[in-house]
C-alpha atoms as a PDB file:
ATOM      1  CA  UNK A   1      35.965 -20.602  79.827  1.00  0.00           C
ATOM      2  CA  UNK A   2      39.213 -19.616  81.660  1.00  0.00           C
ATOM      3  CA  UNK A   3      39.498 -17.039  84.190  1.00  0.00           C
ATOM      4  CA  UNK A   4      41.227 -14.813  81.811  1.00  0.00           C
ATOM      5  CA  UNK A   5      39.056 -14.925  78.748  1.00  0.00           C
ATOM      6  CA  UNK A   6      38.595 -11.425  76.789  1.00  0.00           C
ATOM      7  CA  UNK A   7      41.888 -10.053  78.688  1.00  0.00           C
ATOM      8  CA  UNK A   8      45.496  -9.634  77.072  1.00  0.00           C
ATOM      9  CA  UNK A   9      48.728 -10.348  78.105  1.00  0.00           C
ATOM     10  CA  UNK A  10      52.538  -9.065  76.857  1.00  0.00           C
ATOM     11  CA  UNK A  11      54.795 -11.084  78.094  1.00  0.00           C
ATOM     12  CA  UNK A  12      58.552  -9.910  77.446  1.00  0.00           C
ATOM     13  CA  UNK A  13      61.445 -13.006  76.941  1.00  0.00           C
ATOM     14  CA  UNK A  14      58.677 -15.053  75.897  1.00  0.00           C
ATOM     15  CA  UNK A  15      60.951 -16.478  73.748  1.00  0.00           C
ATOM     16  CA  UNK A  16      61.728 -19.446  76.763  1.00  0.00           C
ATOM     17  CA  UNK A  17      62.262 -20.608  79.968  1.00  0.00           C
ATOM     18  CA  UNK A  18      59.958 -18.372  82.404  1.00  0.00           C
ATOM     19  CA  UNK A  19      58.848 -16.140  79.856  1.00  0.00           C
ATOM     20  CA  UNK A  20      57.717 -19.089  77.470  1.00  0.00           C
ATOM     21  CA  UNK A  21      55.673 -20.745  80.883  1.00  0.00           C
ATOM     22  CA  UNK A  22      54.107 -17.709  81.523  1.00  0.00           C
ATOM     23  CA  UNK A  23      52.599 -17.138  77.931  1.00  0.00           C
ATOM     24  CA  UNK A  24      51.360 -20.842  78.271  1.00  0.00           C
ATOM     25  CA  UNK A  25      49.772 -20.361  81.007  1.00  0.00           C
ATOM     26  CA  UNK A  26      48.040 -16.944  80.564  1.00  0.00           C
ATOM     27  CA  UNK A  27      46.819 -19.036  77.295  1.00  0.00           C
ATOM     28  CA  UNK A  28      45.334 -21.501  78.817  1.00  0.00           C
ATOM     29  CA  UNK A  29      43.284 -19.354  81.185  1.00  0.00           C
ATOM     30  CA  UNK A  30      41.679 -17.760  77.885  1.00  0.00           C
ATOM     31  CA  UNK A  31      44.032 -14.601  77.912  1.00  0.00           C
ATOM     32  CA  UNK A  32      45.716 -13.082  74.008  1.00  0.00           C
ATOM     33  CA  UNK A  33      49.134 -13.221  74.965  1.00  0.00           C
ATOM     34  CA  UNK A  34      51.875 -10.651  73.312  1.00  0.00           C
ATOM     35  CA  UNK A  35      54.994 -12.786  72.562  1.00  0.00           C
ATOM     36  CA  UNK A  36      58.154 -10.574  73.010  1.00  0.00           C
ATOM     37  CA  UNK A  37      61.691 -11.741  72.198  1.00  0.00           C
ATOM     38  CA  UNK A  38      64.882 -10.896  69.997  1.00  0.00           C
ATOM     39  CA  UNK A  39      64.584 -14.750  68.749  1.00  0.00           C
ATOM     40  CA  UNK A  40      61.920 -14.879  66.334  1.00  0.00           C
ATOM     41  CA  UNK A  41      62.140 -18.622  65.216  1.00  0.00           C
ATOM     42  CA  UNK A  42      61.401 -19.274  69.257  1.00  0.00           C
ATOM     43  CA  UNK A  43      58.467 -17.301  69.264  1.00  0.00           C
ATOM     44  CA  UNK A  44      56.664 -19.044  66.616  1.00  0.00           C
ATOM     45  CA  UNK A  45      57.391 -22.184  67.683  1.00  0.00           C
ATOM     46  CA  UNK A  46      55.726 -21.395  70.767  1.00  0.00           C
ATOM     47  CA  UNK A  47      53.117 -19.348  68.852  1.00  0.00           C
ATOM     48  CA  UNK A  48      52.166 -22.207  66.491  1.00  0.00           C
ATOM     49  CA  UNK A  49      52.701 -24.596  70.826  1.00  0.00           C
ATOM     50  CA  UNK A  50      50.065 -22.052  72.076  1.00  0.00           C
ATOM     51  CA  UNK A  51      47.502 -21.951  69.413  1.00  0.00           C
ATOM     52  CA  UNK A  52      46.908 -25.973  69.968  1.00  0.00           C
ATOM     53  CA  UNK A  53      46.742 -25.580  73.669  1.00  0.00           C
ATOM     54  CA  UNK A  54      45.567 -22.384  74.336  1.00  0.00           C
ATOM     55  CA  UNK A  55      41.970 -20.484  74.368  1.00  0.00           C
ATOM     56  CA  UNK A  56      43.330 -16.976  73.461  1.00  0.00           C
ATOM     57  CA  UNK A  57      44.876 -15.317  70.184  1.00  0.00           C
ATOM     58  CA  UNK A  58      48.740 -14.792  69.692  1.00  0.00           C
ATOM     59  CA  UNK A  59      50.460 -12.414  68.690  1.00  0.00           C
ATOM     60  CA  UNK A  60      55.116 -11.907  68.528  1.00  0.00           C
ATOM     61  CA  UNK A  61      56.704  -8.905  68.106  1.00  0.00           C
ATOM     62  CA  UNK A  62      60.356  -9.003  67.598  1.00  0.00           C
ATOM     63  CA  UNK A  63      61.629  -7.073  70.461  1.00  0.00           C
ATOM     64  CA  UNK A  64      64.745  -5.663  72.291  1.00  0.00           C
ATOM     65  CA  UNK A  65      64.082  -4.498  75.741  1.00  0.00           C
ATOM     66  CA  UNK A  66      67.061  -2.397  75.630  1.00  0.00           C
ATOM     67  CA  UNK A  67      65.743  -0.406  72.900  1.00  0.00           C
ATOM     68  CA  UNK A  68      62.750   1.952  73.791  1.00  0.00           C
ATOM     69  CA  UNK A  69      61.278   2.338  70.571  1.00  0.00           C
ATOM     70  CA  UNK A  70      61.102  -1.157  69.998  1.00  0.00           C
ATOM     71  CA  UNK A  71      59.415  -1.389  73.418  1.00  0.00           C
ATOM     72  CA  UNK A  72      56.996   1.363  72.394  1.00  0.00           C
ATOM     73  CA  UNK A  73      56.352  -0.110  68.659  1.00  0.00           C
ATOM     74  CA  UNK A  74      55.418  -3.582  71.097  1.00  0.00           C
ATOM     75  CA  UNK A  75      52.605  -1.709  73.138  1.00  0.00           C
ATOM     76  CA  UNK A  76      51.520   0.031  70.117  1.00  0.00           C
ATOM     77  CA  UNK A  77      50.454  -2.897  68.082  1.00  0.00           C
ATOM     78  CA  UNK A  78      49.141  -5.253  71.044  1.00  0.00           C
ATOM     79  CA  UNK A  79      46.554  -2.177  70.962  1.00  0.00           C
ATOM     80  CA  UNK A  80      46.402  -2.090  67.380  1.00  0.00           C
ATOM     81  CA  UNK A  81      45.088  -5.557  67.678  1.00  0.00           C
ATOM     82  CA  UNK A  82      43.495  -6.315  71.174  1.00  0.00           C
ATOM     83  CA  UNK A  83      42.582  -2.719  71.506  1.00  0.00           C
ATOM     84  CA  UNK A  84      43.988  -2.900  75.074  1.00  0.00           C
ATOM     85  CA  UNK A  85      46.518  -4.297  77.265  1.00  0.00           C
ATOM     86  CA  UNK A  86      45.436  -5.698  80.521  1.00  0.00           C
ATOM     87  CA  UNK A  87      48.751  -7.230  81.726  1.00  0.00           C
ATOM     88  CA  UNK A  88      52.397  -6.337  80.944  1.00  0.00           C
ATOM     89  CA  UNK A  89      54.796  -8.964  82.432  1.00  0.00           C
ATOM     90  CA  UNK A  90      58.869  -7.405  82.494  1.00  0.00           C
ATOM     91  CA  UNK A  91      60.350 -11.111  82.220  1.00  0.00           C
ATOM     92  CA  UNK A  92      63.588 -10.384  80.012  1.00  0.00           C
ATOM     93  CA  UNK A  93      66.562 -10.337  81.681  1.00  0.00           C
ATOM     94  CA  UNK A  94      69.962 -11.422  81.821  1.00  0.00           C
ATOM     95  CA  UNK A  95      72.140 -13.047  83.683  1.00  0.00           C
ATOM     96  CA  UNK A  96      75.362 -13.391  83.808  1.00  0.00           C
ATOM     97  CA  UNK A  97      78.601 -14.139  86.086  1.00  0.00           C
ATOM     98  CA  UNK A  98      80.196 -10.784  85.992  1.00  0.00           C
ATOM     99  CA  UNK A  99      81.977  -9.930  89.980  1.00  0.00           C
ATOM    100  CA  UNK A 100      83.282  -6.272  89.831  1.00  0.00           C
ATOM    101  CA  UNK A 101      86.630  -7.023  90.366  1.00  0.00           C
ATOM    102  CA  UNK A 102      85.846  -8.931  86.992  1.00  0.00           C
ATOM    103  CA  UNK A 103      86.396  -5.548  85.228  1.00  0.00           C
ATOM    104  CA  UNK A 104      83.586  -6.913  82.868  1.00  0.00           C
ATOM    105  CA  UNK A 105      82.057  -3.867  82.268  1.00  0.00           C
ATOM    106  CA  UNK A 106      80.312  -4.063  78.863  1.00  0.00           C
ATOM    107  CA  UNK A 107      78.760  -7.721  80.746  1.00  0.00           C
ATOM    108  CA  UNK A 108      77.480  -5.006  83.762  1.00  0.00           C
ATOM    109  CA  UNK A 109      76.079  -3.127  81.096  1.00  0.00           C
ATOM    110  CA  UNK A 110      73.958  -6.052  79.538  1.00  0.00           C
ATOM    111  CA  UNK A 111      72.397  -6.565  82.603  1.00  0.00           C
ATOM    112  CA  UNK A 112      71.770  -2.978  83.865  1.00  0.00           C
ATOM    113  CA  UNK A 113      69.893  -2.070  80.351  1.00  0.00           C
ATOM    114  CA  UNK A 114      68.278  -5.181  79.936  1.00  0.00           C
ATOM    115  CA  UNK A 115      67.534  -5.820  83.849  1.00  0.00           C
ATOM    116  CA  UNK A 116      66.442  -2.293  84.678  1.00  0.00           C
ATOM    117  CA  UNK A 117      65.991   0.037  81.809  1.00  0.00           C
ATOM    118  CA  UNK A 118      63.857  -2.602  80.032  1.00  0.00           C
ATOM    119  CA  UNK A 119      61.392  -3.095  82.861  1.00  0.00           C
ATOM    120  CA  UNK A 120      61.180   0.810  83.207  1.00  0.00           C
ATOM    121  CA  UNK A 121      60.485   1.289  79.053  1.00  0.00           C
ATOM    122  CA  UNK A 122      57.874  -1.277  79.491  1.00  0.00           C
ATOM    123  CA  UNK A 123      56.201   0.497  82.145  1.00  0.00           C
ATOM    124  CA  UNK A 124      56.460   3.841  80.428  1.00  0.00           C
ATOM    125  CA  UNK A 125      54.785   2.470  77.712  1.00  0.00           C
ATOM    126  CA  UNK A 126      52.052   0.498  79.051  1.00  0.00           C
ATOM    127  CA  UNK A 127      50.863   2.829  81.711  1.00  0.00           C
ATOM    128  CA  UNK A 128      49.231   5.514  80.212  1.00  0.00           C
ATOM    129  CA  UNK A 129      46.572   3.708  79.058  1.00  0.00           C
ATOM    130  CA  UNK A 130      46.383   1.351  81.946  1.00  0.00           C
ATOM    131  CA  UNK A 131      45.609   4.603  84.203  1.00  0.00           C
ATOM    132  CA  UNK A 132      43.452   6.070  82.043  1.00  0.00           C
ATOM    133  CA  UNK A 133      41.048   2.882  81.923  1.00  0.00           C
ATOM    134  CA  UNK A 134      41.647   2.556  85.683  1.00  0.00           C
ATOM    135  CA  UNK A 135      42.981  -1.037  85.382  1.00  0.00           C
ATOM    136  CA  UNK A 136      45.602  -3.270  84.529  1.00  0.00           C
ATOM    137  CA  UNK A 137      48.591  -5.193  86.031  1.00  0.00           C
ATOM    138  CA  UNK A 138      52.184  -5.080  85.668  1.00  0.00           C
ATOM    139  CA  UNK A 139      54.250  -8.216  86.778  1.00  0.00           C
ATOM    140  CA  UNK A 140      57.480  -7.610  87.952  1.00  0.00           C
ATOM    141  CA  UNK A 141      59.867 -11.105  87.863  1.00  0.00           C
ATOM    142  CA  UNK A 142      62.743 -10.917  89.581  1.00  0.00           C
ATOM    143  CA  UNK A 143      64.825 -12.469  91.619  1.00  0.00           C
ATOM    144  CA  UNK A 144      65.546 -14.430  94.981  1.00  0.00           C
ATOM    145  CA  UNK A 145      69.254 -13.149  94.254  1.00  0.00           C
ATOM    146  CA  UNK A 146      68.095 -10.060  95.572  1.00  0.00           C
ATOM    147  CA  UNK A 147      68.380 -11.065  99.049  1.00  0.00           C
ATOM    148  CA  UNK A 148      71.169 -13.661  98.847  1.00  0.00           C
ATOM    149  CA  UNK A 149      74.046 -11.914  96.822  1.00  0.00           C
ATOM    150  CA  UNK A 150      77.145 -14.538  95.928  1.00  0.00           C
ATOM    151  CA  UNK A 151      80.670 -13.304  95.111  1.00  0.00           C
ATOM    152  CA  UNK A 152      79.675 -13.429  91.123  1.00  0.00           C
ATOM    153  CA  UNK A 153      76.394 -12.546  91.115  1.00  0.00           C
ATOM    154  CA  UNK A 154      76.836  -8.966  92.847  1.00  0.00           C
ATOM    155  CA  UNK A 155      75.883  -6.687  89.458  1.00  0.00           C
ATOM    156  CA  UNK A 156      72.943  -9.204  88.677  1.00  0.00           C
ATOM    157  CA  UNK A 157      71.937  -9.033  92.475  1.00  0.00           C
ATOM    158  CA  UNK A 158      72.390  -5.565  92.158  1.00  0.00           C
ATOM    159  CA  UNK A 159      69.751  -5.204  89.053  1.00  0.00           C
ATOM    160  CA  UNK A 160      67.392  -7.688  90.586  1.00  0.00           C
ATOM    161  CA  UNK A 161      67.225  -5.602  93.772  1.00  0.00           C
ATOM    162  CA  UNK A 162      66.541  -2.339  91.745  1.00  0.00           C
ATOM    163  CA  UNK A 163      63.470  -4.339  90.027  1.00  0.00           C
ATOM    164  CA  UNK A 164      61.847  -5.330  93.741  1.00  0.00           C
ATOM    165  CA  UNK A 165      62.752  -1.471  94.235  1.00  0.00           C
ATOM    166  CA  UNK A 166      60.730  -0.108  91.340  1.00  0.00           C
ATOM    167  CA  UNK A 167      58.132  -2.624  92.371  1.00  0.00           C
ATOM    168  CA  UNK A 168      57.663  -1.292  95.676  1.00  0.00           C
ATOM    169  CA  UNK A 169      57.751   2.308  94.882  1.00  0.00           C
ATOM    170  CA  UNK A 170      55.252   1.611  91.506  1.00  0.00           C
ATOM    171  CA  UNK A 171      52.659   0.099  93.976  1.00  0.00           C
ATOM    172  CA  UNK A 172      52.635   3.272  95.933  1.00  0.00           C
ATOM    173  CA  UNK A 173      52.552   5.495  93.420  1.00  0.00           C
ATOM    174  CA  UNK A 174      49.843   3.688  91.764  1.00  0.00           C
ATOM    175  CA  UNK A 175      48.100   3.178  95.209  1.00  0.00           C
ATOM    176  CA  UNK A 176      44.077   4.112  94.375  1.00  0.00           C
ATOM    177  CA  UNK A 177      44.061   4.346  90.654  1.00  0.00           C
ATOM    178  CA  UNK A 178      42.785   0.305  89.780  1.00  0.00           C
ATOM    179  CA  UNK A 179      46.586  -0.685  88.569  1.00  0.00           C
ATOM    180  CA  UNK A 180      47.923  -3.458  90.495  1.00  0.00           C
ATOM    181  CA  UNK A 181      51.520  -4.286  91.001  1.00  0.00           C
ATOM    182  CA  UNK A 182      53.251  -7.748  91.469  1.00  0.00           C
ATOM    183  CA  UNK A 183      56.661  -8.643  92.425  1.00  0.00           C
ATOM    184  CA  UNK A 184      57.425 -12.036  92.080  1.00  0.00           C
ATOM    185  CA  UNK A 185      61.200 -13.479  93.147  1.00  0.00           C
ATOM    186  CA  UNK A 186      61.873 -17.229  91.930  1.00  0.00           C
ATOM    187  CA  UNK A 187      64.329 -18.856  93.478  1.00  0.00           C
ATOM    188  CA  UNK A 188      66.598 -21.720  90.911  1.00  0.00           C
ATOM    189  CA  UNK A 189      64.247 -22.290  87.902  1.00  0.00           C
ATOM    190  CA  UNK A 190      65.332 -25.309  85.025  1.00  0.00           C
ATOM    191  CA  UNK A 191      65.607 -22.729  82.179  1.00  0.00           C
ATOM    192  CA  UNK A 192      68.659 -22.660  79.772  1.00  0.00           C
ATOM    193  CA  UNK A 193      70.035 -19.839  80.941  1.00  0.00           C
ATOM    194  CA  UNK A 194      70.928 -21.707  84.577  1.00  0.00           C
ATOM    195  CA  UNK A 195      72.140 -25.120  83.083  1.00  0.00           C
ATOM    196  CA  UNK A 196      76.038 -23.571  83.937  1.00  0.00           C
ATOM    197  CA  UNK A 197      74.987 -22.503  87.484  1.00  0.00           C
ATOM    198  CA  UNK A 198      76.394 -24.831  90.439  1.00  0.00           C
ATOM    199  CA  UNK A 199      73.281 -26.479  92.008  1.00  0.00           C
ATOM    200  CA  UNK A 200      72.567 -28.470  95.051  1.00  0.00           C
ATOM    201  CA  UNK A 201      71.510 -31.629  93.429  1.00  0.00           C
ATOM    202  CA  UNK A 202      69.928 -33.061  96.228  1.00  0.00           C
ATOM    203  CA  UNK A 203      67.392 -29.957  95.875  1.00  0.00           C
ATOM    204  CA  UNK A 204      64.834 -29.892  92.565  1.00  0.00           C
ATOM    205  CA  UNK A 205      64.929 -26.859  90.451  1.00  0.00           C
ATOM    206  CA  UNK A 206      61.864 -24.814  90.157  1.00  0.00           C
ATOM    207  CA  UNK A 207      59.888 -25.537  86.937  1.00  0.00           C
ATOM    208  CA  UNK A 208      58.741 -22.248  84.462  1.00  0.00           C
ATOM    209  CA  UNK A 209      55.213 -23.586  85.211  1.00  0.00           C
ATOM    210  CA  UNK A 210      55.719 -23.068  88.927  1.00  0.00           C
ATOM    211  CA  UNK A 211      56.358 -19.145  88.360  1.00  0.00           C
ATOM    212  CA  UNK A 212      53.487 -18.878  85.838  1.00  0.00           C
ATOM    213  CA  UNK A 213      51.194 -20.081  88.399  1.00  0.00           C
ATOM    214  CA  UNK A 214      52.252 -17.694  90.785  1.00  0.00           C
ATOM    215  CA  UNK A 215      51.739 -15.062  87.610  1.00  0.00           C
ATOM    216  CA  UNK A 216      48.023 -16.548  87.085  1.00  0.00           C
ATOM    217  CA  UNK A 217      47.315 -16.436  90.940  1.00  0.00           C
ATOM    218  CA  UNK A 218      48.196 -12.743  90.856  1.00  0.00           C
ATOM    219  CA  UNK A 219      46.311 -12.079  88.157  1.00  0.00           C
ATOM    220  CA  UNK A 220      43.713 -13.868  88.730  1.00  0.00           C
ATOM    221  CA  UNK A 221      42.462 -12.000  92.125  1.00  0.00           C
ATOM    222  CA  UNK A 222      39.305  -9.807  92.610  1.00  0.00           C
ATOM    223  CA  UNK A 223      39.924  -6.153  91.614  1.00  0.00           C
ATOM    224  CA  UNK A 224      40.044  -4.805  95.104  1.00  0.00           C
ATOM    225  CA  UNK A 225      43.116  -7.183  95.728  1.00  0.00           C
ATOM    226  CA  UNK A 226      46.492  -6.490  95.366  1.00  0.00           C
ATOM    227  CA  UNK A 227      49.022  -9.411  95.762  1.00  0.00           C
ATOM    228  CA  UNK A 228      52.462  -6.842  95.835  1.00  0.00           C
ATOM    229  CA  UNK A 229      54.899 -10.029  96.629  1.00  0.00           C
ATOM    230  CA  UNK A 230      55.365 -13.514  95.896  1.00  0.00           C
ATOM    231  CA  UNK A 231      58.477 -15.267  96.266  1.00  0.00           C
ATOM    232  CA  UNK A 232      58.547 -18.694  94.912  1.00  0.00           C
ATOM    233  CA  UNK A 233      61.559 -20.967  96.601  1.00  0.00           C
ATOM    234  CA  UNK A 234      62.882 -24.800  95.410  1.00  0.00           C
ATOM    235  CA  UNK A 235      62.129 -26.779  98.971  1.00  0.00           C
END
């Protein structure tokens, strides 16, 4: 039986790359994972990869992050069928070259809803009913561009910093009430999205199942212990 048997897991940008590692591994540890994406031919292919590997039920739900009722409709119906949500993972984002003398403002925009306003709707949905059963976790990923802004990654940096921001300040708030907070801040992962990206290759990328083990480790503590920051780093 895995560590997470009976508990249940959304995972947003499930779709791939992180997102798709995480789900995996929640799986295997016996969790019901929540597959959230726009691309719905991804998510059953990993639905149909999950149900031969994994010990928990699946579930995908078409979603936009940017969109707060489809965030809301999401939470709704992973309670409809597990009856609860134990952990909410904001893993969606997007990022893209965009410097501000770019001018590339509708590209700033992508980010800043999808980046910020979609880990906020998440947690305005899911925490309601994570405070009022006194337990639950919400998993923050963002970024080690955060701390290390580059000449075109200043609006992403920007986003990623304001996620580590609203992790810091959730913690507190929640401070007493049995809802944990993680931040977790990978540094180059081999996902799709940073194929383009220039890369020391003298230096292995990260693998998705390298940030979904820092996602099980947090997870995975006794109640009484909050892990509030993780950041995972290629050596």
């Amino acid at each position: 039986m895995g560590k997470l048997q009976g508990k249940t897991a959304i995972i947003t940008g499930a779709s791939s790359g992180i997102g798709a590692g995480i789900a995996k591994e929640l799986a295997k540890e016996g969790a019901n994972v929540v597959l959230a994406a726009r691309r719905t031919e991804e998510l059953d292919e990993l639905r149909n990869a999950i149900k031969e590997h994994g010990n928990g039920e699946v579930l995908t739900v078409q979603t936009d992050v940017t969109n707060r009722q489809d965030i809301e409709r999401l939470v709704k119906q992973a309670q409809e069928v597990f009856n609860h949500v134990d952990i909410y993972v904001n893993n969606a984002a997007q990022m893209l070259t965009a410097p501000v003398r770019s001018g590339k403002v509708e590209e700033w925009e992508q980010m800043i809803d999808t980046n910020i306003k979609g880990v906020l709707y998440g947690i305005h949905s899911v925490l309601p009913s994570m405070l009022e059963r006194s337990s639950g976790h919400i998993i923050n990923i963002a970024s080690v561009s955060a701390f290390e802004v580059t000449k075109g990654s200043t609006v992403y940096s920007a986003t990623k910093a304001a996620v580590q921001t609203i992790s810091k300040g959730l913690e507190k708030e929640l401070a007493k009430t049995g809802v944990r907070v993680t931040n977790i801040s990978p540094g180059m992962v081999d996902t799709p999205s940073s194929k383009n990206n220039s890369w020391n290759t003298e230096r292995k990328k990260l693998e998705t199942k390298d940030i979904a083990r820092a996602v099980v480790y947090a997870v995975t503590q006794p109640n009484y212990v909050n892990v509030n920051e993780i950041t995972v780093r290629p050596v």
